[in-house]
N, C-alpha and C. Protein backbone atom coordinates (compact mmCIF):
# COMPACT_ATOMS: atom_id res chain seq x y z
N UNK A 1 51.79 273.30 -141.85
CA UNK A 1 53.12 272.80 -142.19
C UNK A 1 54.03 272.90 -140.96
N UNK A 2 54.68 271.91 -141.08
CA UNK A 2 55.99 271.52 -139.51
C UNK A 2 57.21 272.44 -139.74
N UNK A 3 57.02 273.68 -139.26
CA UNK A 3 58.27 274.53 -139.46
C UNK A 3 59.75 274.11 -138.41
N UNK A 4 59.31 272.79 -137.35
CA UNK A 4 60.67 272.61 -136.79
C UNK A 4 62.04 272.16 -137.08
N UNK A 5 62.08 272.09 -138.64
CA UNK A 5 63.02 271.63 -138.99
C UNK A 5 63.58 272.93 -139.66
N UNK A 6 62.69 273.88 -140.37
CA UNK A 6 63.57 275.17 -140.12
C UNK A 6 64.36 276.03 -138.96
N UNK A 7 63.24 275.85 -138.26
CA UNK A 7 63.37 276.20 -136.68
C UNK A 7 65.19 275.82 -136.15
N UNK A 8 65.17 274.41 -136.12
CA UNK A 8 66.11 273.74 -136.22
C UNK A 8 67.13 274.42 -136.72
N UNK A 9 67.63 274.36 -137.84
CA UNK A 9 68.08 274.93 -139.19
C UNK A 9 68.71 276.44 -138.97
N UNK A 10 67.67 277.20 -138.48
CA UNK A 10 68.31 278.96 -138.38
C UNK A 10 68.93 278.79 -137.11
N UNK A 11 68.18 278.10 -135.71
CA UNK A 11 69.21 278.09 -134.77
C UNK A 11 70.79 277.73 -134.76
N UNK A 12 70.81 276.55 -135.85
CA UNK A 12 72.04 275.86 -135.74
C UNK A 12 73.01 276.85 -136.70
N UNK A 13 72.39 277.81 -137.37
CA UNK A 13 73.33 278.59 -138.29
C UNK A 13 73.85 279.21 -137.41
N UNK A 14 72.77 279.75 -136.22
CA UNK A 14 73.39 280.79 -135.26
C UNK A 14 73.97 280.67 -134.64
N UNK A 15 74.33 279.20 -134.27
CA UNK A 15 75.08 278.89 -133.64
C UNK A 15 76.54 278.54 -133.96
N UNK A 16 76.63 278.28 -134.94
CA UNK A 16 77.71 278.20 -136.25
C UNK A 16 78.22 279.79 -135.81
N UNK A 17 77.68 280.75 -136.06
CA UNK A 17 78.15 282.31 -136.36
C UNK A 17 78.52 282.17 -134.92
N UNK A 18 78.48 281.28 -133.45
CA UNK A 18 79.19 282.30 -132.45
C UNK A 18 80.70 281.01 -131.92
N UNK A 19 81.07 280.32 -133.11
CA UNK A 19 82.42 279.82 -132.80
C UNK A 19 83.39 280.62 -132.94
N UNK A 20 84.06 280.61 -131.85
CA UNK A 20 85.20 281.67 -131.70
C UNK A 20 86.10 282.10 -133.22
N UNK A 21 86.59 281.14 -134.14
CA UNK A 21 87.13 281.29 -135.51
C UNK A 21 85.80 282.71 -136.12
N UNK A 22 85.09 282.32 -136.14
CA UNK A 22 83.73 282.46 -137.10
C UNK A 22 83.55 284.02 -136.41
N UNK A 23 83.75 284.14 -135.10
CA UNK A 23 83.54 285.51 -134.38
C UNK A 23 84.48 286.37 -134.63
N UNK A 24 85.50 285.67 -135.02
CA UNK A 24 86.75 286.78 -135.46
C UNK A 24 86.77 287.24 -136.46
N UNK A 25 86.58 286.05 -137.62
CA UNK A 25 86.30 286.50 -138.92
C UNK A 25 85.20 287.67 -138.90
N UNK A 26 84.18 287.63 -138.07
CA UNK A 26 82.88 288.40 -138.35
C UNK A 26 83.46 290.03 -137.83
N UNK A 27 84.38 289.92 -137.00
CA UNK A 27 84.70 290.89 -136.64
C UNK A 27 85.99 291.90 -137.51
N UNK A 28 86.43 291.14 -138.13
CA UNK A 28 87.36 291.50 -139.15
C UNK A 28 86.29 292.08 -140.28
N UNK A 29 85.74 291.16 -141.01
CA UNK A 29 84.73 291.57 -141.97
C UNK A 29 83.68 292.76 -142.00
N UNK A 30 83.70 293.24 -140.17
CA UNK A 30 82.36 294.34 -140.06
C UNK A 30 83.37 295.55 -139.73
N UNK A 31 84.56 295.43 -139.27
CA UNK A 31 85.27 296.51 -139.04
C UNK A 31 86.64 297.06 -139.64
N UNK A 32 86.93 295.84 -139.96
CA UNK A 32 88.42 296.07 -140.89
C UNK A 32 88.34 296.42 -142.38
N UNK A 33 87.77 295.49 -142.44
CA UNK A 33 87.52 294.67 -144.42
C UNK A 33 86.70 295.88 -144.79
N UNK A 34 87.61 296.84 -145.60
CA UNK A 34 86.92 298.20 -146.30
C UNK A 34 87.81 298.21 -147.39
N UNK A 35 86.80 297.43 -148.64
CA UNK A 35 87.28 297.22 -150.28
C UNK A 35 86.93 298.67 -151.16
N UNK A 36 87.59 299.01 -151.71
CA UNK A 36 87.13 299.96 -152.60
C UNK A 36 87.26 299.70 -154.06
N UNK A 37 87.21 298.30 -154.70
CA UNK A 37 87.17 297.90 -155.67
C UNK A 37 87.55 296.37 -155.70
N UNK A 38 87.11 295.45 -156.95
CA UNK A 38 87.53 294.56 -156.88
C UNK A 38 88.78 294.09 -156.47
N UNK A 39 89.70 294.49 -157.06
CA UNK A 39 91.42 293.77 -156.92
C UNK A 39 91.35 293.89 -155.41
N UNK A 40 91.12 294.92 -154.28
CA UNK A 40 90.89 294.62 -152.99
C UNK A 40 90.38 293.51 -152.48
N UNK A 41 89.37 293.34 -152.72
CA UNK A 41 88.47 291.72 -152.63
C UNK A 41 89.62 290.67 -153.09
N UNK A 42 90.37 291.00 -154.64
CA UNK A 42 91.23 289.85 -154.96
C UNK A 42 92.33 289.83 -154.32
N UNK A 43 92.62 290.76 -154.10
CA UNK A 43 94.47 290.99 -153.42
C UNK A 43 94.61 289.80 -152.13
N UNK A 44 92.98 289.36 -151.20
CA UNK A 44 92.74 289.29 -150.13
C UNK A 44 93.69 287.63 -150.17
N UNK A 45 93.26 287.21 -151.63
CA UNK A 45 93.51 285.63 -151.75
C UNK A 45 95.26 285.75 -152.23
N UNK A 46 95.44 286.50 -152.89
CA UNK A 46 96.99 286.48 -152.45
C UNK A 46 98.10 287.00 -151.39
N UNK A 47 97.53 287.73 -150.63
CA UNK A 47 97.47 288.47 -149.20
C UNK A 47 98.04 287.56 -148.14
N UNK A 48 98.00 288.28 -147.14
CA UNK A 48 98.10 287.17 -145.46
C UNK A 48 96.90 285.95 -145.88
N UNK A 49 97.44 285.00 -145.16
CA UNK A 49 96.04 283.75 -144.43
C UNK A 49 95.51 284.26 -143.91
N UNK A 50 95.28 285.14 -142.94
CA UNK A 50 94.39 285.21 -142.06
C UNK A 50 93.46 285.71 -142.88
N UNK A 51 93.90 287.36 -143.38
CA UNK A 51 92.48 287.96 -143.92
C UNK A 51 91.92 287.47 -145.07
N UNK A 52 92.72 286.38 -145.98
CA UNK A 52 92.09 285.44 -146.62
C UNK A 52 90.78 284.92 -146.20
N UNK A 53 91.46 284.09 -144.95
CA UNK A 53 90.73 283.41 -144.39
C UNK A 53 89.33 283.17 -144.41
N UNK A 54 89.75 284.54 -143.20
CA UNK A 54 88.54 285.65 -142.36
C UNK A 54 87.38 285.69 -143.70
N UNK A 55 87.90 286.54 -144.92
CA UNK A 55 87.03 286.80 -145.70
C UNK A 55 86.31 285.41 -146.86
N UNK A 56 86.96 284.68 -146.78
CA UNK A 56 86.64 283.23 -147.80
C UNK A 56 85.42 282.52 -146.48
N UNK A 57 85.76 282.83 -144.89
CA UNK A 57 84.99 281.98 -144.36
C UNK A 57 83.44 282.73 -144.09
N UNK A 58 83.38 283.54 -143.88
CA UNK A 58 82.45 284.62 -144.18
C UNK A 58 81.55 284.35 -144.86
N UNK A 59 82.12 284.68 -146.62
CA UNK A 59 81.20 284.63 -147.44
C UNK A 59 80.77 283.04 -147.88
N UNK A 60 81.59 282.29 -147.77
CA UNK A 60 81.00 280.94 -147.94
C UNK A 60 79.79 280.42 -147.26
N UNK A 61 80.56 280.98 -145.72
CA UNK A 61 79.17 280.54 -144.95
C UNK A 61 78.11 281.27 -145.73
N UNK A 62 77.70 282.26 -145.51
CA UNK A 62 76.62 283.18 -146.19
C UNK A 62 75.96 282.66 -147.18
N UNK A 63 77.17 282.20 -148.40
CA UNK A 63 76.47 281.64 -149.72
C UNK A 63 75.97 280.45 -149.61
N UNK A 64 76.49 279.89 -148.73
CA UNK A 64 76.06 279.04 -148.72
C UNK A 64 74.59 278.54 -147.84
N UNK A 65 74.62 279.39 -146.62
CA UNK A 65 72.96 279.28 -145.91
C UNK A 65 72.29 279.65 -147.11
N UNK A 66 72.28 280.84 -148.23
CA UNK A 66 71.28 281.22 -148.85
C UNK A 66 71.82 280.34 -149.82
N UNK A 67 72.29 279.25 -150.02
CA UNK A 67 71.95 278.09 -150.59
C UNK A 67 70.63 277.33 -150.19
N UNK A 68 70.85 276.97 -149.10
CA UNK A 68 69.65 276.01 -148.36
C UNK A 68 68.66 276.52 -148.32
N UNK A 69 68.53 278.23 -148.13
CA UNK A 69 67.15 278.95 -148.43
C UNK A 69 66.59 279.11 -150.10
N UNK A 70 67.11 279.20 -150.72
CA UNK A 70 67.11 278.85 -152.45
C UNK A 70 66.63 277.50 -152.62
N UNK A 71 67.31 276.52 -152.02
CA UNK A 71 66.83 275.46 -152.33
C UNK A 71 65.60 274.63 -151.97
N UNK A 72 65.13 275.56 -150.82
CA UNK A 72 63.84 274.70 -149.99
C UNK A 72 64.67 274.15 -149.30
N UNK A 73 65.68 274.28 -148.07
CA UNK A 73 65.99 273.23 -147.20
C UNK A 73 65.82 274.59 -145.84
N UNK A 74 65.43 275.50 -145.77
CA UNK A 74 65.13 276.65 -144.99
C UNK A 74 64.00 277.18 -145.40
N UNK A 75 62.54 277.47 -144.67
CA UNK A 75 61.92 278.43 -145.13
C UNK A 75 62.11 279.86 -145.56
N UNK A 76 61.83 280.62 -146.46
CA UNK A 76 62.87 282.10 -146.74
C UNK A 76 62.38 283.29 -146.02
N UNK A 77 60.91 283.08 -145.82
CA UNK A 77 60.82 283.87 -144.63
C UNK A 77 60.79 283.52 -143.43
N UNK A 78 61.21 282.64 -143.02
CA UNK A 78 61.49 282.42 -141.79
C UNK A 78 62.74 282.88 -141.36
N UNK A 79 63.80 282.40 -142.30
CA UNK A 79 65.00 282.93 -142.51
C UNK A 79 65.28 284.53 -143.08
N UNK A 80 64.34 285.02 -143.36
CA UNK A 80 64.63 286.79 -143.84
C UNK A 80 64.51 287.03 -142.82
N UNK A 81 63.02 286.95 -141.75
CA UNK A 81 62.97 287.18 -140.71
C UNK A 81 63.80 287.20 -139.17
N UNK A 82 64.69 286.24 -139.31
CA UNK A 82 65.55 285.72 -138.34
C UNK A 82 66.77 286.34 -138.39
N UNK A 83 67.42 286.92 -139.64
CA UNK A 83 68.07 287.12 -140.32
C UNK A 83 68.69 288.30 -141.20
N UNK A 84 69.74 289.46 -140.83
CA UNK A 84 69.88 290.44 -141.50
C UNK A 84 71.25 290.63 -142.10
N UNK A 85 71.96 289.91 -141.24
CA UNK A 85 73.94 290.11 -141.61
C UNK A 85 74.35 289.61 -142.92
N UNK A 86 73.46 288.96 -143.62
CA UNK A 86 73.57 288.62 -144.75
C UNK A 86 73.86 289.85 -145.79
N UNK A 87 72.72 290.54 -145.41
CA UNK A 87 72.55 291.76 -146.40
C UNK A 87 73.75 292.46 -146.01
N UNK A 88 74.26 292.52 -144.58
CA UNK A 88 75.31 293.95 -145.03
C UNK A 88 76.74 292.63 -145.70
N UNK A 89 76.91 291.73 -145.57
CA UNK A 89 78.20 291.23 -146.06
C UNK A 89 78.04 291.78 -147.44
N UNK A 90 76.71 290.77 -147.99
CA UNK A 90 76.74 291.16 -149.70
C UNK A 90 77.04 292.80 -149.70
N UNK A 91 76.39 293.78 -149.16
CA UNK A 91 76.44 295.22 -149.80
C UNK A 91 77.54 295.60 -149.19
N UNK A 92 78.87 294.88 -148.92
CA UNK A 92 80.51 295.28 -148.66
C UNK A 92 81.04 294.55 -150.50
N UNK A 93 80.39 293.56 -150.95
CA UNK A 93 81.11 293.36 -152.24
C UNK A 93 79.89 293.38 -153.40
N UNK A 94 78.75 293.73 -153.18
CA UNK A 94 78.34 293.61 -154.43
C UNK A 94 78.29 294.65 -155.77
N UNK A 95 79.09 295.43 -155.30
CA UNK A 95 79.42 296.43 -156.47
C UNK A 95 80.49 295.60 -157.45
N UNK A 96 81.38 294.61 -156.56
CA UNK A 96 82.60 294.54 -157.25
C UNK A 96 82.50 293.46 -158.01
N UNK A 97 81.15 292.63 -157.84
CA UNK A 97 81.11 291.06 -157.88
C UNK A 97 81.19 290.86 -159.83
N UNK A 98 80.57 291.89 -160.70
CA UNK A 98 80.72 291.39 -161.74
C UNK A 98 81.90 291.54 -162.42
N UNK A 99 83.41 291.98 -161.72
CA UNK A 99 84.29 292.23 -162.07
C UNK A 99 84.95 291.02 -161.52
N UNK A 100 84.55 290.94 -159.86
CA UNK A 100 85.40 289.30 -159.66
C UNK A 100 85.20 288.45 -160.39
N UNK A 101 83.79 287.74 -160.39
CA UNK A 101 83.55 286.79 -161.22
C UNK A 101 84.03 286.81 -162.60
N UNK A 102 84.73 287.79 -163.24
CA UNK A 102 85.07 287.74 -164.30
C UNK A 102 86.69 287.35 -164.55
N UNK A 103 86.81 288.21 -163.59
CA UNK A 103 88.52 287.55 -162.97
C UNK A 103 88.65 286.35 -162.93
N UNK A 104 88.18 285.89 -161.92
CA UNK A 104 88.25 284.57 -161.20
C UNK A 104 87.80 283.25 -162.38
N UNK A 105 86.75 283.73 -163.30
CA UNK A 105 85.97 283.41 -164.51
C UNK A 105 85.03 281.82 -163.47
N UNK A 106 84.57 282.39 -162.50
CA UNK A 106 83.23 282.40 -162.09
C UNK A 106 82.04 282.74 -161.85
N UNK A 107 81.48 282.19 -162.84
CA UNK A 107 80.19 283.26 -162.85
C UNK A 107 78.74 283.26 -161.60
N UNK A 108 79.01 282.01 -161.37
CA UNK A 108 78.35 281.65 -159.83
C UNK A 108 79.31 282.17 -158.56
N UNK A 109 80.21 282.92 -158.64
CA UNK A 109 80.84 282.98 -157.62
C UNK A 109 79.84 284.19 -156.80
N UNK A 110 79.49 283.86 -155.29
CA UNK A 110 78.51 284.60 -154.40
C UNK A 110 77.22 284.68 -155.00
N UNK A 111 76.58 283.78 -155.97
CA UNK A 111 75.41 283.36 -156.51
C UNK A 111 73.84 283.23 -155.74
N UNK A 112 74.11 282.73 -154.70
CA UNK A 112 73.14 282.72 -153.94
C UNK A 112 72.70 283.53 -152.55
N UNK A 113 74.22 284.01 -152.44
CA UNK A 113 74.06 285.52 -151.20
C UNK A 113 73.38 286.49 -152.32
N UNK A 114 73.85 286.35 -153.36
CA UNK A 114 73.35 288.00 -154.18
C UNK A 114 71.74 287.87 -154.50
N UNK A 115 71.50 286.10 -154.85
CA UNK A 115 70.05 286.22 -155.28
C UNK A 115 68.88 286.24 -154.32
N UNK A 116 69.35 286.03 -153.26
CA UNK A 116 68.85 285.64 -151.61
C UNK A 116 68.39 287.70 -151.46
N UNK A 117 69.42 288.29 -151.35
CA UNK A 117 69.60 289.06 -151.05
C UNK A 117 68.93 290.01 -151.81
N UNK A 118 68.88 289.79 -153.64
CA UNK A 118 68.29 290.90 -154.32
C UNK A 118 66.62 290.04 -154.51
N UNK A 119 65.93 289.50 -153.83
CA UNK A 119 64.65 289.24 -153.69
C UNK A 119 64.32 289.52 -152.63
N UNK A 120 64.90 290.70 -151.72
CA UNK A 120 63.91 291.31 -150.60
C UNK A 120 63.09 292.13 -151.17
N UNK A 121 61.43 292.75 -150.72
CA UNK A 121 61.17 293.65 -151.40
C UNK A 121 61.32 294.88 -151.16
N UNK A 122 62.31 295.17 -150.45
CA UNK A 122 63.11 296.29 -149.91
C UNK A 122 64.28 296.36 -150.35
N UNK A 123 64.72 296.03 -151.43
CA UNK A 123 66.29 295.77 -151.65
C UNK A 123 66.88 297.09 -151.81
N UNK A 124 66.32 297.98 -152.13
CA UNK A 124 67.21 298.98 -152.59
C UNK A 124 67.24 299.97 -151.18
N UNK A 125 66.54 300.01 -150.66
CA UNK A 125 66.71 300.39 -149.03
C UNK A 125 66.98 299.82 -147.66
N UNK A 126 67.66 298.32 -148.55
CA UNK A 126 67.97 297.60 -147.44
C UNK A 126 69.52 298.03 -147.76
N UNK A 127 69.57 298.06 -148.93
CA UNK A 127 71.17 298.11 -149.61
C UNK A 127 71.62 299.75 -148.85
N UNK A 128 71.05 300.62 -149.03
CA UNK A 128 71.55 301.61 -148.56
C UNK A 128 71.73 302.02 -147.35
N UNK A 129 70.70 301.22 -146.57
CA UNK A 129 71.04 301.25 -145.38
C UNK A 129 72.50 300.94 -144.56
N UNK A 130 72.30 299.51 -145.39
CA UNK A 130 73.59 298.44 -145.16
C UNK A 130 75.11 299.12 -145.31
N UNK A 131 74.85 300.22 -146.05
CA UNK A 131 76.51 300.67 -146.78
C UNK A 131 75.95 301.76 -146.21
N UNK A 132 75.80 302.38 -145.68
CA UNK A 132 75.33 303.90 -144.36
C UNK A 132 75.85 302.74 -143.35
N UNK A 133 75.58 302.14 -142.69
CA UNK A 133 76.11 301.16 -141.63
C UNK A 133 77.61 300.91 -141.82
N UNK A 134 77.60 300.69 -142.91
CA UNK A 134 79.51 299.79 -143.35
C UNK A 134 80.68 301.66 -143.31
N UNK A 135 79.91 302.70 -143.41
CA UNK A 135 80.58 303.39 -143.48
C UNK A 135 80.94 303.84 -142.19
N UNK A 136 79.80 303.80 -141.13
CA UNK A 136 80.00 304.27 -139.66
C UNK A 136 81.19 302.77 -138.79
N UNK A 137 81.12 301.79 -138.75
CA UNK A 137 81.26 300.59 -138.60
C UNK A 137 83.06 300.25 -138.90
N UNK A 138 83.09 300.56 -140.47
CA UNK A 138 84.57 300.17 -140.77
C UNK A 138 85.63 301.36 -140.81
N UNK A 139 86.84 300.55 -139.77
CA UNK A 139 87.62 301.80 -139.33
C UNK A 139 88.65 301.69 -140.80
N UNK A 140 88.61 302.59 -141.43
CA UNK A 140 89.50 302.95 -142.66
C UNK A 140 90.43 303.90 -141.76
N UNK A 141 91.57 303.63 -142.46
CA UNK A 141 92.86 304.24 -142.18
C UNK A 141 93.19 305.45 -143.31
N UNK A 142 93.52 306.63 -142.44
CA UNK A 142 93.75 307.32 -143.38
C UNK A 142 94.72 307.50 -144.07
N UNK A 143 94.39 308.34 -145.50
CA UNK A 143 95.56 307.93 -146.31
C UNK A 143 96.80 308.57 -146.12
N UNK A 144 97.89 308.39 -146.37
CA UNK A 144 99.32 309.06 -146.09
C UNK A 144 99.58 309.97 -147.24
């Protein structure tokens, strides 16, 4: 089978992730963005633009590559392989997700980062890893 059109495919994501917008957001999201419950995640969309932004452009992208890998338009191990930042975005909101989606009253909302993500066969030690990482990583401010 002709894997150059995946080939194709993961490069051009990666290349997507190093536009200057997309680098900021990523950098907001791995060091700032420390939710400790849903309404944090929600506050974001009534909040500043920016960290709106930052965080809506993020996860879209995300949900959306593990769209194209869900769908057959990416091989999935080619793409697990190539591929890890996925997992720590999801394990910054997936505690909170069945409370957003209920809010928001979307039930597909981050649908395909979560299902992408909970079919590794490591999931539960990829997850902990990921949030051991998010804790060293995101500078939280202390409280007053």
């Amino acid at each position: 089978m002709d894997k150059k059109h995946d080939v194709m495919a993961i490069l051009k994501l990666y290349e997507l992730r190093r536009d200057p917008e997309m680098r900021t957001a990523r950098k907001w999201y791995f060091s700032e963005f420390a939710p400790s419950s849903a309404m944090d995640v929600i506050s974001l969309f009534q909040a500043g633009e920016r960290a709106s932004a930052n965080y809506r452009m993020i996860t879209s992208y995300w949900d959306t590559a593990a769209s194209l890998v869900l769908n057959g338009g990416i091989d999935e191990k080619m793409f697990i392989d190539a591929n890890t930042e996925h997992v720590f975005i999801y394990a910054k909101v997936a505690d909170f997700l069945p409370e957003i989606r209920t809010i928001f009253r979307e039930p597909g909302y981050l649908i395909h980062l979560e299902t992408l993500v909970r079919r590794l066969p490591d999931f539960d030690s990829k997850m902990a890893s990921r949030r051991k990482l998010n804790e060293m990583w995101t500078k939280v401010e202390p409280s007053k």
